[in-house]
N, C-alpha and C. Protein backbone atom coordinates (compact mmCIF):
# COMPACT_ATOMS: atom_id res chain seq x y z
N UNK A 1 175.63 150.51 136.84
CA UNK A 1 175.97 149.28 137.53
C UNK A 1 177.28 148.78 136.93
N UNK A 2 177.80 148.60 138.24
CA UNK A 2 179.74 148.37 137.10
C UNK A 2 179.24 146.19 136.78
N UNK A 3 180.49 146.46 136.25
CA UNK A 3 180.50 144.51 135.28
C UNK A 3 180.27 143.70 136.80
N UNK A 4 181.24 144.35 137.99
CA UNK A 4 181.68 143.28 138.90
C UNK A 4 179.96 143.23 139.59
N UNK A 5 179.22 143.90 139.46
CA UNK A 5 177.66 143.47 140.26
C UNK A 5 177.03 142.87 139.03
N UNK A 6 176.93 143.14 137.72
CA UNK A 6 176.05 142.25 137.08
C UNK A 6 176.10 141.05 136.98
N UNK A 7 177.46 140.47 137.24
CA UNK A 7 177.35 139.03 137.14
C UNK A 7 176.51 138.38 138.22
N UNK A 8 176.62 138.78 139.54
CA UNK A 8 175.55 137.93 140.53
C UNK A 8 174.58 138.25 140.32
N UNK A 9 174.10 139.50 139.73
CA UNK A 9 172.56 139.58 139.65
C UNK A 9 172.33 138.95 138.46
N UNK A 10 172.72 138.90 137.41
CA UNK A 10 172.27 138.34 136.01
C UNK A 10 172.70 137.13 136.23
N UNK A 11 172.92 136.27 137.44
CA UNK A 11 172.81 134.64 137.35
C UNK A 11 171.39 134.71 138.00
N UNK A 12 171.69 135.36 138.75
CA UNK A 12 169.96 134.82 139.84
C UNK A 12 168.89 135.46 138.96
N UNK A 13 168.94 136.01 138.00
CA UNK A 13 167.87 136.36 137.38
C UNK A 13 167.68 135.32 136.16
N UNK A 14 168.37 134.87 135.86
CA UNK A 14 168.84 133.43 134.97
C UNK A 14 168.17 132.61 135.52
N UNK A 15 168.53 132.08 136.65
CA UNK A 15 167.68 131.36 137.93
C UNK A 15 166.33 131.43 138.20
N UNK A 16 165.81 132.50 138.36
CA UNK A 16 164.75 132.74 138.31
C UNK A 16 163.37 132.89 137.43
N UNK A 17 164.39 133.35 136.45
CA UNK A 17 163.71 133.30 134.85
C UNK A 17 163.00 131.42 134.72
N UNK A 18 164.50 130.94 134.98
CA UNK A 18 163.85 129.44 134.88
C UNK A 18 163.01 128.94 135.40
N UNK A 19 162.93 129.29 136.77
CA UNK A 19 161.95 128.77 137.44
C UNK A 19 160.55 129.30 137.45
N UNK A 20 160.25 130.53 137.10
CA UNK A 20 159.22 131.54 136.93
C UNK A 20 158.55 130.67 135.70
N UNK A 21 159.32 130.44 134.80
CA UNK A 21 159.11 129.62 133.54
C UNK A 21 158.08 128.38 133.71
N UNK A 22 159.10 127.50 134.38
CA UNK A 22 158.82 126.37 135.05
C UNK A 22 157.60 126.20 135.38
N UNK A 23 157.19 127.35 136.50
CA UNK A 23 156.13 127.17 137.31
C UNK A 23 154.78 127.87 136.58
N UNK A 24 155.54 128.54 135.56
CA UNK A 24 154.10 129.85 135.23
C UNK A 24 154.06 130.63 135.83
N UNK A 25 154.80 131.47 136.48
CA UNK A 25 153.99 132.51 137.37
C UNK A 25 154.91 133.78 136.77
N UNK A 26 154.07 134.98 137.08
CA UNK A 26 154.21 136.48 136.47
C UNK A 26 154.73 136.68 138.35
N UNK A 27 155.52 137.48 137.58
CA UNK A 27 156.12 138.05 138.58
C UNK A 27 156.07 140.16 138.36
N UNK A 28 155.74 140.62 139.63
CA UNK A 28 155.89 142.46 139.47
C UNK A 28 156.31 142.82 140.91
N UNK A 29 157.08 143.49 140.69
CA UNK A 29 157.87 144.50 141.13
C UNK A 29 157.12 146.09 142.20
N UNK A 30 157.72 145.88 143.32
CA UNK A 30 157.34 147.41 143.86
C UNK A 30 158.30 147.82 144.88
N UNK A 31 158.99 149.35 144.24
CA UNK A 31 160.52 149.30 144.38
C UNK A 31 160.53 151.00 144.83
N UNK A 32 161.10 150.46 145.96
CA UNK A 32 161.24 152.74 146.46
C UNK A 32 162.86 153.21 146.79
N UNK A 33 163.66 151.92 147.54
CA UNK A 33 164.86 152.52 147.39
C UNK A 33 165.97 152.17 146.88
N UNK A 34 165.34 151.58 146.08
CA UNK A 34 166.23 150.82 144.42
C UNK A 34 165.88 151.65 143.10
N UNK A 35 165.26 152.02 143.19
CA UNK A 35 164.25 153.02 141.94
C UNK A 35 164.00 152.43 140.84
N UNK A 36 163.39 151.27 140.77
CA UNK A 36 163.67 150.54 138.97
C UNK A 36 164.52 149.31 139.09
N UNK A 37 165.29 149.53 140.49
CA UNK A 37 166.97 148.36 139.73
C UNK A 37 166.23 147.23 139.74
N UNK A 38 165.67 146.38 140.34
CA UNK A 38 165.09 144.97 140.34
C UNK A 38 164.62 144.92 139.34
N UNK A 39 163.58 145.70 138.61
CA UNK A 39 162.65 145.73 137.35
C UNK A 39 163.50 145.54 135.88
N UNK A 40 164.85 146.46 136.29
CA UNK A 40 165.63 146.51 135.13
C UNK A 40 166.41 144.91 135.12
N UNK A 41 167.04 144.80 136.26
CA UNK A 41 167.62 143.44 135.95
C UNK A 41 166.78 142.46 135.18
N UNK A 42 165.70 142.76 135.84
CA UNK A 42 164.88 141.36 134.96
C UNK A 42 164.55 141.43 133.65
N UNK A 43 164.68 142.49 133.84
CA UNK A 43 163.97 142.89 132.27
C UNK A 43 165.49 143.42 131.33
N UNK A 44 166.45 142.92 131.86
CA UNK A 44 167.53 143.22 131.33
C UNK A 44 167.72 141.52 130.40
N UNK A 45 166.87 140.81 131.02
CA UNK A 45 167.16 139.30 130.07
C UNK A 45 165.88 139.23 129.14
N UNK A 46 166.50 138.45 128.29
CA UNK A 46 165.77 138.68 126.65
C UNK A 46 164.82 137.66 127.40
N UNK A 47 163.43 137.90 126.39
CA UNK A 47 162.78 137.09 126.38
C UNK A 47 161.89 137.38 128.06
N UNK A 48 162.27 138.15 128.68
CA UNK A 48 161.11 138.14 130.45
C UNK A 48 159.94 139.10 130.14
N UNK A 49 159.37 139.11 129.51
CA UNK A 49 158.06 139.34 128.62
C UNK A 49 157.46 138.19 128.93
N UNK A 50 158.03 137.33 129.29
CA UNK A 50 157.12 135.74 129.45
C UNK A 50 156.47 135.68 131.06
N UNK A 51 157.73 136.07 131.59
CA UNK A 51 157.47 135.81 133.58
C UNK A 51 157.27 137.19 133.82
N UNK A 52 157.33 138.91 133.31
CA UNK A 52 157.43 139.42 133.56
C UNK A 52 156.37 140.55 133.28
N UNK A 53 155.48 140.84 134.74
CA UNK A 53 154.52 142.17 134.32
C UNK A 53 154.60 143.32 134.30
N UNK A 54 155.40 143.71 135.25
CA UNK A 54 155.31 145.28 135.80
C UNK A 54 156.21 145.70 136.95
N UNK A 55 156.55 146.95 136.73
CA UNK A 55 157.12 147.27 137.83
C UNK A 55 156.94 148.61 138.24
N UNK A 56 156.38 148.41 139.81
CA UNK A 56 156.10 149.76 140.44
C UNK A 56 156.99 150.96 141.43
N UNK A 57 157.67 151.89 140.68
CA UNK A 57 158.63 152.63 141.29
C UNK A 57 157.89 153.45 142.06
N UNK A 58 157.89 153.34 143.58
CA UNK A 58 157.13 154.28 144.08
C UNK A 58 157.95 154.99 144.95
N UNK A 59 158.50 155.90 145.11
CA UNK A 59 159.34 156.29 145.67
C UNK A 59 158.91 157.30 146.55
N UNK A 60 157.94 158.10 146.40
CA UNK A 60 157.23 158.70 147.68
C UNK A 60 156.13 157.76 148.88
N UNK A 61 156.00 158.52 149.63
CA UNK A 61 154.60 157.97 150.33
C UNK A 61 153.66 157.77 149.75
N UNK A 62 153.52 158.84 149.20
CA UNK A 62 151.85 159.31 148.01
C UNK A 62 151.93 158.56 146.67
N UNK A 63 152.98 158.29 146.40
CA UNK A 63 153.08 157.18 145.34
C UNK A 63 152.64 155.60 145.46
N UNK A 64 153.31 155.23 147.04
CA UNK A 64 153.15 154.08 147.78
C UNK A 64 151.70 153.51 147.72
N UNK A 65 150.72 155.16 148.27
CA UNK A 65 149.22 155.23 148.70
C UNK A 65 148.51 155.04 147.54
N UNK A 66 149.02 155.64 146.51
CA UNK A 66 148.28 155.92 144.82
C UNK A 66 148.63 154.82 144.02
N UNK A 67 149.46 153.82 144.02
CA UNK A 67 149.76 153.01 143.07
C UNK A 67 149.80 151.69 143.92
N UNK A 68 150.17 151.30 145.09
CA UNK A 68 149.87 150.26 145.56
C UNK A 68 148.89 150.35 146.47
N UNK A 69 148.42 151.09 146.61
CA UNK A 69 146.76 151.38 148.04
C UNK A 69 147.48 151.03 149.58
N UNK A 70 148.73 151.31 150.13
CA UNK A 70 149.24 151.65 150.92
C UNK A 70 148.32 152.21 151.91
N UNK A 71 147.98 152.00 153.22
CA UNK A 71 147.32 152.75 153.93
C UNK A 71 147.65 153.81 154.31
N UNK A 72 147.23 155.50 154.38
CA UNK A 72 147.95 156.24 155.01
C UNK A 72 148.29 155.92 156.05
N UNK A 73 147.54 155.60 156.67
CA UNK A 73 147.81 155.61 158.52
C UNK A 73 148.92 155.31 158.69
N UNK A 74 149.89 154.12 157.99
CA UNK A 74 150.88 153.89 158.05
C UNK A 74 151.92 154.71 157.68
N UNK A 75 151.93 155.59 157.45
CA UNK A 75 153.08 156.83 156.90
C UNK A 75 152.59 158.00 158.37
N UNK A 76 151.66 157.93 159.04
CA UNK A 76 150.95 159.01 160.45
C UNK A 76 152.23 158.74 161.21
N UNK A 77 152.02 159.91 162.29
CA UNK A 77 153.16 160.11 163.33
C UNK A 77 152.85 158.88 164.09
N UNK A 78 151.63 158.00 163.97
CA UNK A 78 151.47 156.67 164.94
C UNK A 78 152.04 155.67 164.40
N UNK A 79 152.19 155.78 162.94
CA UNK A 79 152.70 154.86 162.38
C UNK A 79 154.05 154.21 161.81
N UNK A 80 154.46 152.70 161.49
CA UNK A 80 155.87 152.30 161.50
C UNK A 80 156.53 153.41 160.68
N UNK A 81 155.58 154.03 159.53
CA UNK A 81 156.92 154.98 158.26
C UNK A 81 156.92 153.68 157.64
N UNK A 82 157.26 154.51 156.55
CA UNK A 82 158.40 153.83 154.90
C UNK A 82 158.73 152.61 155.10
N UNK A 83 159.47 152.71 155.92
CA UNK A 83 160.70 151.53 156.35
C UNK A 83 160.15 150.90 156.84
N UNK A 84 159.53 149.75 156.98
CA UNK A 84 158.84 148.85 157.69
C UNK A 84 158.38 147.48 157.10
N UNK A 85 157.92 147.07 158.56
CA UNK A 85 157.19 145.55 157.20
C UNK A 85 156.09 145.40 156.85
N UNK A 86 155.05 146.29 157.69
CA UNK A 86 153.79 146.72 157.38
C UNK A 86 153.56 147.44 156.13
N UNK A 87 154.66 148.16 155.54
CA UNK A 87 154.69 149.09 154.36
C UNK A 87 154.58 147.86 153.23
N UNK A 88 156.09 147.55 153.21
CA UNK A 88 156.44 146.71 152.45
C UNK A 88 155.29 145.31 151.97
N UNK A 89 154.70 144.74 153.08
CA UNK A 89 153.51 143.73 152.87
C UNK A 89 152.63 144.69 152.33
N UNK A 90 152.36 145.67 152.16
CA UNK A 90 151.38 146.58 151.77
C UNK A 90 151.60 146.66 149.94
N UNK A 91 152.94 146.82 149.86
CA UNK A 91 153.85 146.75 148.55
C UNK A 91 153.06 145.69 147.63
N UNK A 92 153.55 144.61 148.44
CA UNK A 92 153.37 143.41 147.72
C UNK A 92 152.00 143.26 147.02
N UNK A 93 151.05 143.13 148.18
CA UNK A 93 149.60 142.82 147.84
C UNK A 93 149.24 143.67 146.98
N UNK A 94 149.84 145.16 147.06
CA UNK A 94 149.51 146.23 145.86
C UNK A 94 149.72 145.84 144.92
N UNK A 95 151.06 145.32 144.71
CA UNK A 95 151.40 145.22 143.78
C UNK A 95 150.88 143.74 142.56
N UNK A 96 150.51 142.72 143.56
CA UNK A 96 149.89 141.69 142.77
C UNK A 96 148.33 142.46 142.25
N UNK A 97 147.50 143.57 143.40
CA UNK A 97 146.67 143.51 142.69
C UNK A 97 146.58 144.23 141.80
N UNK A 98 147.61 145.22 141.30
CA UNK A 98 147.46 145.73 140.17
C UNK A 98 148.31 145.44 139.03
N UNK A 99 148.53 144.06 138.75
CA UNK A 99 149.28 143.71 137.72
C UNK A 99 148.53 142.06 137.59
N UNK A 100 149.48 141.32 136.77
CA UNK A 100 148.57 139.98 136.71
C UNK A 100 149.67 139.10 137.22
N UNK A 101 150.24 139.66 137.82
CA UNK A 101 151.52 138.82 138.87
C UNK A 101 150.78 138.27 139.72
N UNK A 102 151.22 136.86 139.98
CA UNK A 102 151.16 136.20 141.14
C UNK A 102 152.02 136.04 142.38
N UNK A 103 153.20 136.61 141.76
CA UNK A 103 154.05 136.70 143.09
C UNK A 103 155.03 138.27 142.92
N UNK A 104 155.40 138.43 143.68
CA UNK A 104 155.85 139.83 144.01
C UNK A 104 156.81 140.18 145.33
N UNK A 105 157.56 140.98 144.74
CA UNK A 105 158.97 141.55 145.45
C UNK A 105 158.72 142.93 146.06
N UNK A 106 158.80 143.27 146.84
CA UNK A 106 158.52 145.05 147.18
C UNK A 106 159.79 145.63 148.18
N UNK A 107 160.77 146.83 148.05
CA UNK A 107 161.36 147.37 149.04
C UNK A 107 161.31 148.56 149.41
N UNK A 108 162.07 148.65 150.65
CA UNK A 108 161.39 149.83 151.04
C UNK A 108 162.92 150.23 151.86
N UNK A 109 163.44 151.08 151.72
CA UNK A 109 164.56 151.23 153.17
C UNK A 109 165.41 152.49 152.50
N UNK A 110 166.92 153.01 153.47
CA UNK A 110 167.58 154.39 153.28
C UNK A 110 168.63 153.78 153.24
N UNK A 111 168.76 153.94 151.95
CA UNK A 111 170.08 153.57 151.52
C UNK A 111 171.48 154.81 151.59
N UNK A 112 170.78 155.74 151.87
CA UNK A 112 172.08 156.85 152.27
C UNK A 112 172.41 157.90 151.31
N UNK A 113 173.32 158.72 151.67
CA UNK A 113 173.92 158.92 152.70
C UNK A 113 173.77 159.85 153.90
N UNK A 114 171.97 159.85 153.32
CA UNK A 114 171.29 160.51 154.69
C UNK A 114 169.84 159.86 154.40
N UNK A 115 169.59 160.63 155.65
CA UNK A 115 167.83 159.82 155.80
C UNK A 115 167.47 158.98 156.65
N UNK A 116 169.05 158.44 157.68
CA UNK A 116 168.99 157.68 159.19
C UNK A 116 168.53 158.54 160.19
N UNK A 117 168.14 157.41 160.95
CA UNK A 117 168.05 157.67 162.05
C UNK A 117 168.11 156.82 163.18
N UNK A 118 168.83 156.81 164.62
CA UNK A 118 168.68 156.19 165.49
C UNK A 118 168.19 154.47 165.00
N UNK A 119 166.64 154.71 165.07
CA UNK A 119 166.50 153.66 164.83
C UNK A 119 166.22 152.30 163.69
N UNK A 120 166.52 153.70 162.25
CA UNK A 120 166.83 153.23 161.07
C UNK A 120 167.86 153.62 160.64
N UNK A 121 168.79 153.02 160.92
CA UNK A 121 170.10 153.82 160.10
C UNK A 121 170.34 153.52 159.23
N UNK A 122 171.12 154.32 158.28
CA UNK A 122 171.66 154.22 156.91
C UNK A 122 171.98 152.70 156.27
N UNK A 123 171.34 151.88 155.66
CA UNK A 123 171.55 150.79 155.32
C UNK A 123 170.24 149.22 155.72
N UNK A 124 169.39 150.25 156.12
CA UNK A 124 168.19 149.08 156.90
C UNK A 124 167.28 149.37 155.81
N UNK A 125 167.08 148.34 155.23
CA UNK A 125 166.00 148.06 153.72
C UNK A 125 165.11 146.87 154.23
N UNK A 126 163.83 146.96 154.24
CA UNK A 126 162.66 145.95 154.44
C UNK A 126 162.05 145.49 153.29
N UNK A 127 162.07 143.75 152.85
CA UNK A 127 162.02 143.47 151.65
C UNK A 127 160.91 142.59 152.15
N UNK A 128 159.98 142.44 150.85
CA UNK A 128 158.73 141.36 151.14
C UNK A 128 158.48 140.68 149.97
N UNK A 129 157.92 139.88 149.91
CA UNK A 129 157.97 138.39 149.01
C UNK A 129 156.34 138.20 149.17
N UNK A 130 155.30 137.79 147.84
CA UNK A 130 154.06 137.44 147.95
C UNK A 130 154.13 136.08 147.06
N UNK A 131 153.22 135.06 147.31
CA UNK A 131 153.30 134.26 146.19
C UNK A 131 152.11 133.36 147.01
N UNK A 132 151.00 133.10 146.07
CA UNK A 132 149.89 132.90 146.73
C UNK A 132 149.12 133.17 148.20
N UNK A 133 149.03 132.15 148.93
CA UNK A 133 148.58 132.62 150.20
C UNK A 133 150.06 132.97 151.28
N UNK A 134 151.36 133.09 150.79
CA UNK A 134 152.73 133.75 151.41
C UNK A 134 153.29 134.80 151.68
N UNK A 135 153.10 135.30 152.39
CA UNK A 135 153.64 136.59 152.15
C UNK A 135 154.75 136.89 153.97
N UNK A 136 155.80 137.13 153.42
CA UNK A 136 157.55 137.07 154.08
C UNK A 136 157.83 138.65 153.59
N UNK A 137 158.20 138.79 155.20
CA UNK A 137 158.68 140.49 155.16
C UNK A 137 160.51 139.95 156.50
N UNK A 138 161.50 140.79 155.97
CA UNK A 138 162.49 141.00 156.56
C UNK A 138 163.30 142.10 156.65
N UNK A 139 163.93 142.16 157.45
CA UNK A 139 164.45 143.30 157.87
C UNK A 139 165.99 143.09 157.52
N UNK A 140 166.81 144.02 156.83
CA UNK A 140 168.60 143.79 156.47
C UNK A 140 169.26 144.67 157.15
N UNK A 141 170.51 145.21 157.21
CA UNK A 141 171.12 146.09 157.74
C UNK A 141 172.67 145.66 156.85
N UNK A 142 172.70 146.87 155.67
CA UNK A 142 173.42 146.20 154.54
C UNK A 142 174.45 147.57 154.77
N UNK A 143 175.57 147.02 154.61
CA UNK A 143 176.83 148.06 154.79
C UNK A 143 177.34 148.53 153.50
N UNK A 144 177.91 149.74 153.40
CA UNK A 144 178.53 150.15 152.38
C UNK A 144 177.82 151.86 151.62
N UNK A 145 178.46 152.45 150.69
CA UNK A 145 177.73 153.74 150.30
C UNK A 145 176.21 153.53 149.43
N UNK A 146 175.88 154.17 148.98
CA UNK A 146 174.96 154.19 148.48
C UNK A 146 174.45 153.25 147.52
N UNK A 147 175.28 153.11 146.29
CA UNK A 147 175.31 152.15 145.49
C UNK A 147 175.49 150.52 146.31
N UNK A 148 176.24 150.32 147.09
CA UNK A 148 176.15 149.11 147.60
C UNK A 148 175.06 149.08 148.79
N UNK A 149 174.53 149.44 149.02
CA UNK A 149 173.38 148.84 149.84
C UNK A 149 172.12 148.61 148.51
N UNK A 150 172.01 149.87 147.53
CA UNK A 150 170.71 149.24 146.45
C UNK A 150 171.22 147.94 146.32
N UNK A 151 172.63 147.64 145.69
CA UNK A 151 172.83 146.42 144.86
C UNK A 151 172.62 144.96 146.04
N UNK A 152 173.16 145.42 147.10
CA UNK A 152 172.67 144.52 148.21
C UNK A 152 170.71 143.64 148.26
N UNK A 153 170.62 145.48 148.21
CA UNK A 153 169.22 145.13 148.24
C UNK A 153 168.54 144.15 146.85
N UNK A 154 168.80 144.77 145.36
CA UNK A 154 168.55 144.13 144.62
C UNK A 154 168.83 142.39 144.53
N UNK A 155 169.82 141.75 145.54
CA UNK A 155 170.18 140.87 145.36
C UNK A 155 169.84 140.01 146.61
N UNK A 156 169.66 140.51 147.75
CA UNK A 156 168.54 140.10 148.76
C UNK A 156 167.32 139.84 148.00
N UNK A 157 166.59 140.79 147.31
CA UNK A 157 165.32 140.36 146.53
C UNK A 157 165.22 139.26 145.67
N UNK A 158 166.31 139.12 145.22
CA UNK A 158 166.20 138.38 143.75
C UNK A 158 166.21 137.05 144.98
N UNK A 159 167.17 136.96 145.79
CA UNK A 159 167.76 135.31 146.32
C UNK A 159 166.12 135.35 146.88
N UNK A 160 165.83 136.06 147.98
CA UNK A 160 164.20 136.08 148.25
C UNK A 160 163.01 135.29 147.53
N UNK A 161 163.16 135.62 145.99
CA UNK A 161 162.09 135.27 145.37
C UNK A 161 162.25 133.86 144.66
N UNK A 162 163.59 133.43 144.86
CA UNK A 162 164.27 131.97 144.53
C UNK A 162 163.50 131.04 145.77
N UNK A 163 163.69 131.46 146.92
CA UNK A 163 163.20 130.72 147.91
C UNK A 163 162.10 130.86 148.35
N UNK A 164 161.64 131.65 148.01
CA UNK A 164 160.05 131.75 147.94
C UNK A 164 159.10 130.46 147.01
N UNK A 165 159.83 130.42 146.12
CA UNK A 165 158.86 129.53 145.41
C UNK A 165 160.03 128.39 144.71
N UNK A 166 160.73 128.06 145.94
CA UNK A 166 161.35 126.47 145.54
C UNK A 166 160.62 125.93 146.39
């Protein structure tokens, strides 16, 4: 990650830290086409051992199914795939129930420079937000190579979880 992206992400994680603080709440992570980056930012500030439980890199389907209880059906030729918001809400709830997080971030999308298609093309990441009875799924369409759509994505998540629980 070059200097010129850490500064926006290491404010909103500053931001967040505070407010996570504030409120009490554990926050975890479930991350497929970022691989880690959300988990690391946060855990890149001293002291997020306090707001911070876990983070789930799932980067296959079968990972998705095995670590967050993902339904298959949803990965079937009937179903949305990966990329979706059905996945992603799937993320979330996984992900609160296997950690002691109360609120939770999950993505899911093809960041490039293959893996589009028609009707997902290169740069469409589906991000979801849990925090008690809430749960917010959206759809992006983030421009740029590879590295700039994760960092996009990482920073869609982070602003996500600011407004989630202001």
């Amino acid at each position: 990650m070059s200097d010129s992206l850490s500064s926006p992400i290491s404010k909103l994680v500053q931001q967040l830290a505070d407010k996570l603080l504030a409120k009490k709440l554990i926050i975890s992570t479930a991350e497929s086409c970022t691989g880690g980056w959300i988990s690391q930012s946060l855990t890149a500030l001293s002291g997020s051992s306090a707001w911070f439980d876990s983070g789930f890199v799932t980067y296959s389907n079968e990972a998705k199914q095995r670590l967050l209880n993902v339904p298959p059906a949803l990965f079937g030729i009937e179903g949305p795939g990966a990329v979706s918001e059905a996945v992603v809400l799937a993320m979330t709830a996984g992900a609160i129930q296997g950690s002691r997080a109360n609120l939770a971030v999950a993505v899911s999308g093809i960041a490039g420079p293959d893996g589009g298609s028609k009707d997902k093309p290169v740069g469409t990441v589906w991000i979801s937000w849990q925090w008690e009875d809430t749960s917010l799924a959206r759809c992006f369409h983030f421009s740029g190579d590879r590295e700039a759509v994760r960092c996009a994505t990482v920073l869609a998540a982070l602003e996500g979880c600011l407004l989630l629980i202001d």
